[in-house]
N, C-alpha and C. Protein backbone atom coordinates (compact mmCIF):
# COMPACT_ATOMS: atom_id res chain seq x y z
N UNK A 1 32.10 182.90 60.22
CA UNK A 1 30.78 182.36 60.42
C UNK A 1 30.25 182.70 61.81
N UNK A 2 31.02 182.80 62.67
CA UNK A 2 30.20 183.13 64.01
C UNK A 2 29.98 184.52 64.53
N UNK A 3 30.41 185.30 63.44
CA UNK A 3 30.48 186.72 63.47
C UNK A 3 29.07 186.63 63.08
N UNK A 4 28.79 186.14 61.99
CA UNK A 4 27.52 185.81 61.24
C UNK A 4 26.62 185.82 62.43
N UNK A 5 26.49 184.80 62.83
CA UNK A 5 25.50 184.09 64.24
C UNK A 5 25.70 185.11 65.41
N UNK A 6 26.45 185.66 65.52
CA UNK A 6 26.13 187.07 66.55
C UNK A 6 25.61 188.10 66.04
N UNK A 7 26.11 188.55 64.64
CA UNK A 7 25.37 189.71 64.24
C UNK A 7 23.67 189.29 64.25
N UNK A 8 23.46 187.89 64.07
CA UNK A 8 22.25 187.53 63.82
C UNK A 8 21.81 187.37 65.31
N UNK A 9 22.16 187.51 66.39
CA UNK A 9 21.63 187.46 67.66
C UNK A 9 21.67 189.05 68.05
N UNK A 10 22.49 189.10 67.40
CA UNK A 10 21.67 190.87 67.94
C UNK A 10 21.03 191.61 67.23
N UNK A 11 20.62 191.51 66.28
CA UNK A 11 19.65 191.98 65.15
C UNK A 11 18.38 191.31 66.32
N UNK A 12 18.12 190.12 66.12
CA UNK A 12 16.86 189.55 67.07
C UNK A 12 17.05 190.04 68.11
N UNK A 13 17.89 190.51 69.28
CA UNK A 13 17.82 191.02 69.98
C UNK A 13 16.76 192.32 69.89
N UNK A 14 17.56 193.33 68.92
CA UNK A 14 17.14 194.23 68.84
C UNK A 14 15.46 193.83 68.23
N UNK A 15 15.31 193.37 67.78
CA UNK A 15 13.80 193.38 67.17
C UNK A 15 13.41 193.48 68.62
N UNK A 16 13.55 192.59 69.78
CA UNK A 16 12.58 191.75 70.85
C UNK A 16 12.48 193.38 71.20
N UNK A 17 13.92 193.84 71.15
CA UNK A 17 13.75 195.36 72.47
C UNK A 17 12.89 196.36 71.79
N UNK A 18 12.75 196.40 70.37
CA UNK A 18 12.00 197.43 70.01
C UNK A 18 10.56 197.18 70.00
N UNK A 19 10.28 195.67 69.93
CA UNK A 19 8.38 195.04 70.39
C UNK A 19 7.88 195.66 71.59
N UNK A 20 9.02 195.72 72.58
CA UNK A 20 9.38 196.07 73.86
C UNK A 20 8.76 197.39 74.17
N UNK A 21 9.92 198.27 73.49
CA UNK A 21 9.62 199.72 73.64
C UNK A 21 8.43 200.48 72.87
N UNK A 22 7.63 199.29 71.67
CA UNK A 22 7.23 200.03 71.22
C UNK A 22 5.74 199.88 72.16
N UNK A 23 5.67 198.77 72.65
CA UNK A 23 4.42 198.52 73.54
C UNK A 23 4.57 199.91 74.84
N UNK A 24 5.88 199.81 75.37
CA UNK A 24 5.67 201.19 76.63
C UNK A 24 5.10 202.37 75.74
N UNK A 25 5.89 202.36 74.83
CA UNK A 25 5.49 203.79 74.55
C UNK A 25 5.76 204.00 72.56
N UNK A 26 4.33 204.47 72.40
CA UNK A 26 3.60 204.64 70.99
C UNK A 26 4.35 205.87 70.28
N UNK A 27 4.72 206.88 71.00
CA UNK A 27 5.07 207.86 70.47
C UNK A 27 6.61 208.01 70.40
N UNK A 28 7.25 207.72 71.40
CA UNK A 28 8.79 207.68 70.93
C UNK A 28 9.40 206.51 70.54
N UNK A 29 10.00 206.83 69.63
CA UNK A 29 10.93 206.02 68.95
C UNK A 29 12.61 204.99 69.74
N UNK A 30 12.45 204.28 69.29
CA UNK A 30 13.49 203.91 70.25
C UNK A 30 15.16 203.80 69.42
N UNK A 31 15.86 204.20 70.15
CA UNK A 31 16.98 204.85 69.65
C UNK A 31 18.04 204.16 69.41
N UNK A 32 18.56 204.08 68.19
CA UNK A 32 19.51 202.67 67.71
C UNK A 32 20.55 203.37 67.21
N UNK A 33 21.98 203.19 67.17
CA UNK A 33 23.21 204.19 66.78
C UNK A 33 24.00 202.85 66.58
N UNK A 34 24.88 202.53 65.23
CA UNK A 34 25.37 201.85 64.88
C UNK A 34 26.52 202.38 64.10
N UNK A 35 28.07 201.44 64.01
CA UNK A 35 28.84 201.92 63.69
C UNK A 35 29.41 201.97 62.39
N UNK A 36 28.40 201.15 61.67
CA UNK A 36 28.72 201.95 60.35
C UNK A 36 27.42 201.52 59.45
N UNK A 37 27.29 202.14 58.29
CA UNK A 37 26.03 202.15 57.69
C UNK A 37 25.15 200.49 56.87
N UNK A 38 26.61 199.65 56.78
CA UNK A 38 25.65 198.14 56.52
C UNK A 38 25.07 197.80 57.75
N UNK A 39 25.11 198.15 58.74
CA UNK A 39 24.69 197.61 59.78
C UNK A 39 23.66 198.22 60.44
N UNK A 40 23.42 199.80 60.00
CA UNK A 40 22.19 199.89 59.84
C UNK A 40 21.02 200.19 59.39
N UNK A 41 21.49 199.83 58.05
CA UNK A 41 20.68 199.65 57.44
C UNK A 41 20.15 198.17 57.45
N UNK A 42 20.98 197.00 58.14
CA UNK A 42 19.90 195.80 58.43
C UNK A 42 19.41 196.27 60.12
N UNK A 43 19.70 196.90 60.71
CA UNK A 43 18.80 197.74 61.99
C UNK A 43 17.58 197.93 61.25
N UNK A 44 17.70 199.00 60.32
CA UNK A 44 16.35 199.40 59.79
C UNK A 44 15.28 198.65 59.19
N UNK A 45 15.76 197.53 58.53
CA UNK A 45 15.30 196.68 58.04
C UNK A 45 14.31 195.67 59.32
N UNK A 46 15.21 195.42 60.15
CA UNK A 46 14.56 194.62 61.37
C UNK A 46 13.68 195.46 62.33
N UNK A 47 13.53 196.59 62.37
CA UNK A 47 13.63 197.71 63.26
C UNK A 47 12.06 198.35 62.35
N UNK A 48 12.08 198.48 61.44
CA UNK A 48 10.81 199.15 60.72
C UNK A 48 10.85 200.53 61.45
N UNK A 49 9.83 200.77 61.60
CA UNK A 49 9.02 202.45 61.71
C UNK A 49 9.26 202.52 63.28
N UNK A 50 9.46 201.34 63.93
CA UNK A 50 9.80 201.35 65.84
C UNK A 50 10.59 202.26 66.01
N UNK A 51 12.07 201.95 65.16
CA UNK A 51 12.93 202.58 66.16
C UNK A 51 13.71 203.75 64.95
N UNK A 52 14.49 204.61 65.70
CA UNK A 52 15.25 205.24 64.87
C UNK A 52 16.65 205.34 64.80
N UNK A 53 17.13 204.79 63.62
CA UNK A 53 18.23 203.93 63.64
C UNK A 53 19.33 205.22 62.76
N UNK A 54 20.14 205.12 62.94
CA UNK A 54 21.50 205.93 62.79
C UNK A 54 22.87 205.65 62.56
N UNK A 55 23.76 206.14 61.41
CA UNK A 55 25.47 205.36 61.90
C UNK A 55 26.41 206.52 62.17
N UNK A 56 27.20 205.76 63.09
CA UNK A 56 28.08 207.21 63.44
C UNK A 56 28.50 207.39 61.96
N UNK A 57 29.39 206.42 61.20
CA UNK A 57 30.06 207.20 60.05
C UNK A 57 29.14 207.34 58.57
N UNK A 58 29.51 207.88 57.73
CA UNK A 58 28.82 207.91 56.29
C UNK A 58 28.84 206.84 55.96
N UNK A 59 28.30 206.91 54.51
CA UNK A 59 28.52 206.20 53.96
C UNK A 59 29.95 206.62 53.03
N UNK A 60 30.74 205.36 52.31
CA UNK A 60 32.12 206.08 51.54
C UNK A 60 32.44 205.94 52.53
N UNK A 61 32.64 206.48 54.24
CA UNK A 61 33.86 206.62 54.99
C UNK A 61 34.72 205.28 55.26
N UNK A 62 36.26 205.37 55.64
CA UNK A 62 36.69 204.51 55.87
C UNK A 62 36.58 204.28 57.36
N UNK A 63 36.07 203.09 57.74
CA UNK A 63 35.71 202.27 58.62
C UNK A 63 36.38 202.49 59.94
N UNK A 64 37.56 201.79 59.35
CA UNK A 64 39.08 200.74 60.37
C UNK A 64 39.59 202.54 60.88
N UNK A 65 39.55 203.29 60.14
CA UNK A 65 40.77 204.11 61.25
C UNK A 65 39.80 205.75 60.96
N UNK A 66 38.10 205.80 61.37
CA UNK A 66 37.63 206.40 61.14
C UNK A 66 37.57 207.46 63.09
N UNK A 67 37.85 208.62 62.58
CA UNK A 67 37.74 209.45 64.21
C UNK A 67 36.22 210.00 64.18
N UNK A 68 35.68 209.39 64.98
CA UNK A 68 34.59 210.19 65.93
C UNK A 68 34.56 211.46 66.28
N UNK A 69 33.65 212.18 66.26
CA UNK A 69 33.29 213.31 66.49
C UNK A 69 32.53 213.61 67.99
N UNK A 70 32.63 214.62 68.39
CA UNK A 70 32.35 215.05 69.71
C UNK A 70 30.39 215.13 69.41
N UNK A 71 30.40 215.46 68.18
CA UNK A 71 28.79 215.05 68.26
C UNK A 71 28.64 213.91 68.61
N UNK A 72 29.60 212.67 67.20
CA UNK A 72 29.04 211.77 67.47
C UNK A 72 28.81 210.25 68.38
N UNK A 73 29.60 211.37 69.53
CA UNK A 73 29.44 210.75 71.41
C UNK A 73 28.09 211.30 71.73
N UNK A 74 27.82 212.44 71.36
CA UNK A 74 26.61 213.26 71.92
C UNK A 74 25.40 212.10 71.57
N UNK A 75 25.36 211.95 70.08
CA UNK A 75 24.58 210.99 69.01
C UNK A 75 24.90 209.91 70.16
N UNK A 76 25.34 209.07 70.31
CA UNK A 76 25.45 207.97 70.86
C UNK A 76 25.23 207.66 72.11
N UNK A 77 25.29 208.79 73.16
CA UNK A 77 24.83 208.50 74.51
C UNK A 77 23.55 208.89 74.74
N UNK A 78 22.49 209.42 73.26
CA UNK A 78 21.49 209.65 73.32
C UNK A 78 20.73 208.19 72.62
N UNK A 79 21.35 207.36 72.64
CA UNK A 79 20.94 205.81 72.03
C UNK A 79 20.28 205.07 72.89
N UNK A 80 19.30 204.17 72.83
CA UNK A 80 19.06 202.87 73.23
C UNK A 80 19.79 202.01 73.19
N UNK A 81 20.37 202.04 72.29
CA UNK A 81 21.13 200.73 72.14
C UNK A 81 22.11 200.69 70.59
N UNK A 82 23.31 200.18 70.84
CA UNK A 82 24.73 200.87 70.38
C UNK A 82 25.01 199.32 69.43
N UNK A 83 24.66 199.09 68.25
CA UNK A 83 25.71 198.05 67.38
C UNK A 83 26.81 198.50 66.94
N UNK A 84 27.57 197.45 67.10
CA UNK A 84 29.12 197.51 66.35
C UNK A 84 29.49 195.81 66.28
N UNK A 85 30.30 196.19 64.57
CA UNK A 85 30.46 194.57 64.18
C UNK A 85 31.56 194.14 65.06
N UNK A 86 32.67 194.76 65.69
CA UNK A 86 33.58 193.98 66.53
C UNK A 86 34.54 193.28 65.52
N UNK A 87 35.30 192.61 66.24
CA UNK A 87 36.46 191.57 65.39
C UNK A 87 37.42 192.53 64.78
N UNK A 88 37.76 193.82 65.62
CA UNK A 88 38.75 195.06 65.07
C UNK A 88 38.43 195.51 64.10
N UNK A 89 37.19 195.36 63.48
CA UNK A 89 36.76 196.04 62.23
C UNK A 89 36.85 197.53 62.69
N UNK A 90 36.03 198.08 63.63
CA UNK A 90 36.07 199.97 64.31
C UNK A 90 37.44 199.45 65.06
N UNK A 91 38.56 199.83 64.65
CA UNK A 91 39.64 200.12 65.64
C UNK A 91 39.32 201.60 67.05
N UNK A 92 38.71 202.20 66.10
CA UNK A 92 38.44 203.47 67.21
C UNK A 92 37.00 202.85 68.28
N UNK A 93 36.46 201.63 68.03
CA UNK A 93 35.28 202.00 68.92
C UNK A 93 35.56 201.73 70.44
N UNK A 94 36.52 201.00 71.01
CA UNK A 94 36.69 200.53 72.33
C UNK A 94 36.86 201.85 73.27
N UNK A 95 37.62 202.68 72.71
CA UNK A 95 37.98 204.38 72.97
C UNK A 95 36.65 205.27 72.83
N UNK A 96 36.36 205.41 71.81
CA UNK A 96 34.89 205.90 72.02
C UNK A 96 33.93 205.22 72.72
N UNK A 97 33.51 204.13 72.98
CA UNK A 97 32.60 203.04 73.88
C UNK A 97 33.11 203.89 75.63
N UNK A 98 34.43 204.23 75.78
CA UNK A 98 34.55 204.64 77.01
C UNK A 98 34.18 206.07 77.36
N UNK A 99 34.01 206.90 76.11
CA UNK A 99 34.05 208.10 76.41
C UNK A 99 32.48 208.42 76.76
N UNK A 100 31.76 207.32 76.63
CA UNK A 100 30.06 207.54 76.62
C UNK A 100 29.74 208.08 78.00
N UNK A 101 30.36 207.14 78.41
CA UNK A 101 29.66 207.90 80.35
C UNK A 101 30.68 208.64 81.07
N UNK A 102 31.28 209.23 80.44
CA UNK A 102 32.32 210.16 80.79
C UNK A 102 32.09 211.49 80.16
């Protein structure tokens, strides 16, 4: 349940930041990269036509012991802003999360 109530604070999060970005600026999109595809597809859902929302893995892929791609660091440090459900669901994301500014 409180996984619940965070995913649901950052979904609203993200809405506030994309009201945000979409007021600076009309023409670009603001950039959402999430770590797997239920998640964003409720991005997209909250997110509408603002932002442009993305998951590192497919859909079908397995989740828990899925390897990242050297794109999809490239994909991701070109983000606004990075969801992941947490609670060891991405075993690989703490490792990739470091490789962003490196």
């Amino acid at each position: 349940m409180h996984s619940i109530k965070k995913l649901t604070m950052l979904l609203g999060f993200l809405a506030l930041t994309c009201s945000i970005a979409f007021q600076a600026s009309a023409t670009e999109k603001f950039k959402v990269i999430t770590t797997f595809t239920i998640i964003a597809d409720m991005a997209k859902n909250v997110a509408g036509d603002v932002a442009e929302v993305s998951s590192i893995t497919k859909p079908g892929a397995e989740i828990h012991e899925y390897q990242p791609t050297p794109g999809d660091i490239k994909r991701a440090q070109g983000a606004q802003l990075i969801l992941a459900n947490g609670m060891n669901l991405e075993l690989w994301f703490q490792r990739f999360y470091q490789h962003l500014n490196g």
